[in-house]
C-alpha atoms as a PDB file:
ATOM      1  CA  UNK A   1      31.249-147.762  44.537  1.00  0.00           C
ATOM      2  CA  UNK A   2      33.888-147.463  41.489  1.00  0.00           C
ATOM      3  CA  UNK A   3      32.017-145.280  38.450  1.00  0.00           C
ATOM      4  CA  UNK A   4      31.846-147.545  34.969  1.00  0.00           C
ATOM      5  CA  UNK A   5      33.004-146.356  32.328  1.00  0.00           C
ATOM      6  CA  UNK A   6      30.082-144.501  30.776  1.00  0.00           C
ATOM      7  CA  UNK A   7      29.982-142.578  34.319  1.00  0.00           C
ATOM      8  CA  UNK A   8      33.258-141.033  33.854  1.00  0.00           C
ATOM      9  CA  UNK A   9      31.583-139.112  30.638  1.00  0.00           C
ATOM     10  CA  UNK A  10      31.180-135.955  29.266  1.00  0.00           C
ATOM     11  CA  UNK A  11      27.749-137.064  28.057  1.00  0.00           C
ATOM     12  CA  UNK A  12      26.817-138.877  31.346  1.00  0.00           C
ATOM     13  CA  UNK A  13      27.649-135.810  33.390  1.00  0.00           C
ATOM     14  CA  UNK A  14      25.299-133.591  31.366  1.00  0.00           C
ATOM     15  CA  UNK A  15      22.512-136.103  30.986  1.00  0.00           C
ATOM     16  CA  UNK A  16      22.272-136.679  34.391  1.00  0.00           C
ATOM     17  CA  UNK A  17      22.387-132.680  35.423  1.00  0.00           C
ATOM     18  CA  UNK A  18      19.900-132.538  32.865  1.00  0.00           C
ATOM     19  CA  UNK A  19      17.488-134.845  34.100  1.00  0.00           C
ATOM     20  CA  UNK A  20      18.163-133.565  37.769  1.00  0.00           C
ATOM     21  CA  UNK A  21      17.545-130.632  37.331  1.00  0.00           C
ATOM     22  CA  UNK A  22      14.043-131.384  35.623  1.00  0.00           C
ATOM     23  CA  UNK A  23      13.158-133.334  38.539  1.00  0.00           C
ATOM     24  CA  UNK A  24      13.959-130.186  40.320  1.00  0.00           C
ATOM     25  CA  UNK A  25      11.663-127.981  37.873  1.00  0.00           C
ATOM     26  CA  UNK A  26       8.734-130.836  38.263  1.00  0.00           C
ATOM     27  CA  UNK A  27       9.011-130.432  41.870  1.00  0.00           C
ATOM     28  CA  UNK A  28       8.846-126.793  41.949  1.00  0.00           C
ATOM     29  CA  UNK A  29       6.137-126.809  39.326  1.00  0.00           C
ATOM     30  CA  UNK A  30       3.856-129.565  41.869  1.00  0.00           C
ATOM     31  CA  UNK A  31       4.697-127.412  44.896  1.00  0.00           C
ATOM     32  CA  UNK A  32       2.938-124.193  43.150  1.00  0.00           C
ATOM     33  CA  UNK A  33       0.157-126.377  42.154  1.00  0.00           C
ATOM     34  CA  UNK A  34       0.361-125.833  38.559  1.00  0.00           C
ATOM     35  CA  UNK A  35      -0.176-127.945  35.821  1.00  0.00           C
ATOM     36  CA  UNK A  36       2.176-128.081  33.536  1.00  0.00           C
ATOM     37  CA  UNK A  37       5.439-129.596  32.474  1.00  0.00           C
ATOM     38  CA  UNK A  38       9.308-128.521  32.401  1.00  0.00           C
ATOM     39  CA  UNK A  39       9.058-128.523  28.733  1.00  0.00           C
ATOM     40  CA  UNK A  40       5.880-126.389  28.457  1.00  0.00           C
ATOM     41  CA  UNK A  41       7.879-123.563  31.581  1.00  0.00           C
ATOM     42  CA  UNK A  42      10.810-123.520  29.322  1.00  0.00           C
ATOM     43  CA  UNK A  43       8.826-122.832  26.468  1.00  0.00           C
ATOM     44  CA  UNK A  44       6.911-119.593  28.417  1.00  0.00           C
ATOM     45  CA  UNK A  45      10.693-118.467  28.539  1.00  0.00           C
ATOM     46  CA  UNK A  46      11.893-118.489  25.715  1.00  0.00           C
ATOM     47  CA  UNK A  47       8.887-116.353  24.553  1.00  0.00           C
ATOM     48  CA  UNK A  48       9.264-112.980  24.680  1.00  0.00           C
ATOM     49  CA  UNK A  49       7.105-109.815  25.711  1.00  0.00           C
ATOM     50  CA  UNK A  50       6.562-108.742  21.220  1.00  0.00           C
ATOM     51  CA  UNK A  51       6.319-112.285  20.679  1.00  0.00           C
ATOM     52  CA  UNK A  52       8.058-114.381  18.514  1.00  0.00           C
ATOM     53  CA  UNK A  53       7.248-117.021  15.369  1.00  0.00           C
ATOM     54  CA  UNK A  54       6.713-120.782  15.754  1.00  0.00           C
ATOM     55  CA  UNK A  55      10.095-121.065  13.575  1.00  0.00           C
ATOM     56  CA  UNK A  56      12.260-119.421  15.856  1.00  0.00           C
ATOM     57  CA  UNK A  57      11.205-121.699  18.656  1.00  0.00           C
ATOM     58  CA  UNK A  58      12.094-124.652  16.617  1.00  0.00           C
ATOM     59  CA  UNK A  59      15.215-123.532  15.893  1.00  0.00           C
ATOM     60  CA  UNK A  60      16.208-122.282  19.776  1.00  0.00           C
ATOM     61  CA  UNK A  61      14.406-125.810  21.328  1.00  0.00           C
ATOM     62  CA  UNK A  62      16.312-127.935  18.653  1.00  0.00           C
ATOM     63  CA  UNK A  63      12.838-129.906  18.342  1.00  0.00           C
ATOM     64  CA  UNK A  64      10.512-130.626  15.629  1.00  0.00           C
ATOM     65  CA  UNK A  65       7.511-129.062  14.285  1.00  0.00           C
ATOM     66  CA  UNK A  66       5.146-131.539  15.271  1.00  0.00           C
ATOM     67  CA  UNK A  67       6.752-131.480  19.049  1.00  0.00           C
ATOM     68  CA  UNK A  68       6.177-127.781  18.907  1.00  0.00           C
ATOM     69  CA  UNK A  69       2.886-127.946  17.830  1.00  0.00           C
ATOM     70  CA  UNK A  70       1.756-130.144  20.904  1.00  0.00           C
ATOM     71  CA  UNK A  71       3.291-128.069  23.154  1.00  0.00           C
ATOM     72  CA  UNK A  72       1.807-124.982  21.665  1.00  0.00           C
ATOM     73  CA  UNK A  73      -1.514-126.361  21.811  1.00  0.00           C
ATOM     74  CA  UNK A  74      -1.432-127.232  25.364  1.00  0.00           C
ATOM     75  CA  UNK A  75      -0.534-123.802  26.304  1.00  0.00           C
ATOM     76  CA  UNK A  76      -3.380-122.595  24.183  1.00  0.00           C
ATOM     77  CA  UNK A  77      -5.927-124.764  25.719  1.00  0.00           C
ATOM     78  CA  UNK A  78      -4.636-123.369  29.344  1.00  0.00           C
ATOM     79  CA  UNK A  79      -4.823-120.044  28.016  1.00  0.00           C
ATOM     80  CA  UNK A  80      -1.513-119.182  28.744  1.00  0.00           C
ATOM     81  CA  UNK A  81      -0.223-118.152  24.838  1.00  0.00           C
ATOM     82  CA  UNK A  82      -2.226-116.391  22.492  1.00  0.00           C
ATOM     83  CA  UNK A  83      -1.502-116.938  18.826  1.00  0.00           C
ATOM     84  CA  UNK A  84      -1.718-114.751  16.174  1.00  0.00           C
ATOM     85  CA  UNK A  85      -1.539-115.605  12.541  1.00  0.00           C
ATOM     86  CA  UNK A  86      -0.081-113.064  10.261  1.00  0.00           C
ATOM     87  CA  UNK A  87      -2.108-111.302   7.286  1.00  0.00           C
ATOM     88  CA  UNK A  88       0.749-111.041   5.143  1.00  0.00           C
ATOM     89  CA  UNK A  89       1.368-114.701   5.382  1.00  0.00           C
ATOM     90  CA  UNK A  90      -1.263-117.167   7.081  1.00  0.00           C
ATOM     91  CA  UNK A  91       1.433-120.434   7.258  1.00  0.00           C
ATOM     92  CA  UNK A  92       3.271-117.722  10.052  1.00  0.00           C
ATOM     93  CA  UNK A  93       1.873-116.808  13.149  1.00  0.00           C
ATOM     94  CA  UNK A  94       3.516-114.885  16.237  1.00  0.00           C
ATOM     95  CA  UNK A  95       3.138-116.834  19.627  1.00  0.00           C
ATOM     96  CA  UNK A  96       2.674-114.152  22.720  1.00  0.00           C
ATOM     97  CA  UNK A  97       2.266-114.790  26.434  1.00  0.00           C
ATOM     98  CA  UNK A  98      -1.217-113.500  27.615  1.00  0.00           C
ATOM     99  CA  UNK A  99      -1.762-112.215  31.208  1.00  0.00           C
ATOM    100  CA  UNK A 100      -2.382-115.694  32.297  1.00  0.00           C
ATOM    101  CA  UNK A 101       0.754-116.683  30.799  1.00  0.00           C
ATOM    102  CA  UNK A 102       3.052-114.192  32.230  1.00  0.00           C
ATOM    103  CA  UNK A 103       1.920-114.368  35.275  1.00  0.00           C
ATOM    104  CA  UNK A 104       2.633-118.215  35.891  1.00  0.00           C
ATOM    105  CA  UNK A 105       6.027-117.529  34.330  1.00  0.00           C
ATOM    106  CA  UNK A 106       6.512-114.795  36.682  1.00  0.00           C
ATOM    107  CA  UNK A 107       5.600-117.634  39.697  1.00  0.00           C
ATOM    108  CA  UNK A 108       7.833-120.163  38.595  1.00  0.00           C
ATOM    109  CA  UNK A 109      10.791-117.859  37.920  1.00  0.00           C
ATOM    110  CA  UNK A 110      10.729-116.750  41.050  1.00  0.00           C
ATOM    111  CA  UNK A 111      10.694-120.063  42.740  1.00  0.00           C
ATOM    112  CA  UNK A 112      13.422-120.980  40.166  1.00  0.00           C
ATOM    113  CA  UNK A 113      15.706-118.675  41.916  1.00  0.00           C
ATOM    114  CA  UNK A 114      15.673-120.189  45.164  1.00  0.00           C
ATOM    115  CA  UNK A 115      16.566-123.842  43.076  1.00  0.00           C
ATOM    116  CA  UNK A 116      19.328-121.868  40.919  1.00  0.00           C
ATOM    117  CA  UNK A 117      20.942-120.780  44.275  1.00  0.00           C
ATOM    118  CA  UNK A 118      21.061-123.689  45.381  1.00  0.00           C
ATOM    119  CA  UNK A 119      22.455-125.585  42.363  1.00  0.00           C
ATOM    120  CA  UNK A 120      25.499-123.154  42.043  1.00  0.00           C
ATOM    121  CA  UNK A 121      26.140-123.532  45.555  1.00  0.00           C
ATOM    122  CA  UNK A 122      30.085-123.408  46.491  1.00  0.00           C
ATOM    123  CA  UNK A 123      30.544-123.136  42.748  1.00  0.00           C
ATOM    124  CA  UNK A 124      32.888-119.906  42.266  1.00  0.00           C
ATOM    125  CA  UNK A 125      31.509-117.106  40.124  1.00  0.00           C
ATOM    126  CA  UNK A 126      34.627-117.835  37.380  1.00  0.00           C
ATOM    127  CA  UNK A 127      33.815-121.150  36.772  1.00  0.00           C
ATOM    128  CA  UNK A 128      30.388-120.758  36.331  1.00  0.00           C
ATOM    129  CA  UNK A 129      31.469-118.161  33.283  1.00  0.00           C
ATOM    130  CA  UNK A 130      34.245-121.136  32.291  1.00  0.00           C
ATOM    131  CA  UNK A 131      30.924-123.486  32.486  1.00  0.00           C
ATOM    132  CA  UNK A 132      28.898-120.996  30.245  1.00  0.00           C
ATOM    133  CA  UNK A 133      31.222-121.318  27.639  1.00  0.00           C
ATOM    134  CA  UNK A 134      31.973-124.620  27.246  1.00  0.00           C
ATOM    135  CA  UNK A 135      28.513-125.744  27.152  1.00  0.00           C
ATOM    136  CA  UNK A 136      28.099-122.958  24.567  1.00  0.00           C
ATOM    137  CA  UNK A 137      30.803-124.298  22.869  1.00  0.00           C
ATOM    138  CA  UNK A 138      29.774-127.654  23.023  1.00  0.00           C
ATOM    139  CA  UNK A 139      26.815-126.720  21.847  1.00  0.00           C
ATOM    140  CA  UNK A 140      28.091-124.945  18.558  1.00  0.00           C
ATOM    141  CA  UNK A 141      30.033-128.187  17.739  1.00  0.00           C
ATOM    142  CA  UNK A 142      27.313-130.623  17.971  1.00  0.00           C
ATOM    143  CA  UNK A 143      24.931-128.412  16.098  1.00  0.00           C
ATOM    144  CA  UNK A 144      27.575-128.104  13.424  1.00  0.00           C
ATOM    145  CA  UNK A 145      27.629-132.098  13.439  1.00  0.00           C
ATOM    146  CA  UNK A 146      23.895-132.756  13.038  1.00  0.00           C
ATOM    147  CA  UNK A 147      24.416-130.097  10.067  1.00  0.00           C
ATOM    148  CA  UNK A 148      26.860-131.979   8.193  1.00  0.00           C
ATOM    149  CA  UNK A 149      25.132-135.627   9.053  1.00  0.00           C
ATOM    150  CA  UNK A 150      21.907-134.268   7.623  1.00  0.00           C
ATOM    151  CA  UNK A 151      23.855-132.652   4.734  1.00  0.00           C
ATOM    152  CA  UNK A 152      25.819-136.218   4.146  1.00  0.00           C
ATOM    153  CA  UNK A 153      22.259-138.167   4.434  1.00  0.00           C
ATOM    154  CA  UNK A 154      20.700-135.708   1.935  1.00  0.00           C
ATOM    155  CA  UNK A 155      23.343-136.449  -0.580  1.00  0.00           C
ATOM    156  CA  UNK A 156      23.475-140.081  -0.001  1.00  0.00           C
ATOM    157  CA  UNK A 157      20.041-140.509  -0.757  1.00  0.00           C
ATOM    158  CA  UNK A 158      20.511-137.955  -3.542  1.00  0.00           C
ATOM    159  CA  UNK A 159      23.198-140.391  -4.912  1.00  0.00           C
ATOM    160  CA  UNK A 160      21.428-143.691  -4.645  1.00  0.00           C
END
């Protein structure tokens, strides 16, 4: 069957990699038997062993506060993160994985491995660094273009 139009994509390519490779990540996640979600894995990776603040995982997840916040609860309530809130300033706090927490990383990582094989499959070792880039690249750009269409709606609604 002929792709449309939208299939032949940059967007469309990435989207759907995107969304099969969280089906991957959900399967993986029922097969250990835990209970969780892609989002709330990927979050227990991106913190690391000193910790790090609530900020800085808004800013590398490219979500809001709010979003955040649910997430963080959930892996409080499953006693996977431990939170901290700092004397010096009590609207920071420093998000840690507890024992709990690292150790369920440490599961799904490993069964992550076997599904990252797989995925690169046939996919030569230079192209995968030519991938890396681009996406990094592509990245860069369209985080310089929400900061200029939030800078443009700011002063339009500064103007009016």
């Amino acid at each position: 069957m002929p792709k449309t139009d939208i299939e032949k994509t940059l967007g469309y390519a990435l989207h759907s990699s995107a969304f099969l490779m969280k089906q991957a990540i959900k399967q993986l996640i029922q097969q250990n038997n835990i209970s969780t979600t892609p989002e709330a894995f990927f979050m227990l990776n991106l913190i690391p062993e000193k910790g790090i603040e609530q900020q800085e995982l808004i800013n590398k997840t490219h979500k809001d506060k709010a979003a955040i916040t649910r997430l963080l609860d959930q892996l409080t309530r499953q006693n996977w993160i431990i939170r901290r809130v700092l004397k010096e300033n009590k609207r920071k706090c420093i998000i840690r994985l507890s024992e709990q927490g690292n150790q369920i990383k440490s599961q799904l990582n490993q069964a992550l491995a076997k599904i990252s094989k797989q995925m690169i499959k046939g996919i030569p070792t230079d192209d995968l660094r030519s991938c890396f880039k681009v996406l990094n690249m592509l990245s860069e750009n369209l985080d310089e273009l929400s900061q200029e269409q939030m800078n443009q709606e700011v002063f339009q609604n500064g103007v009016k």
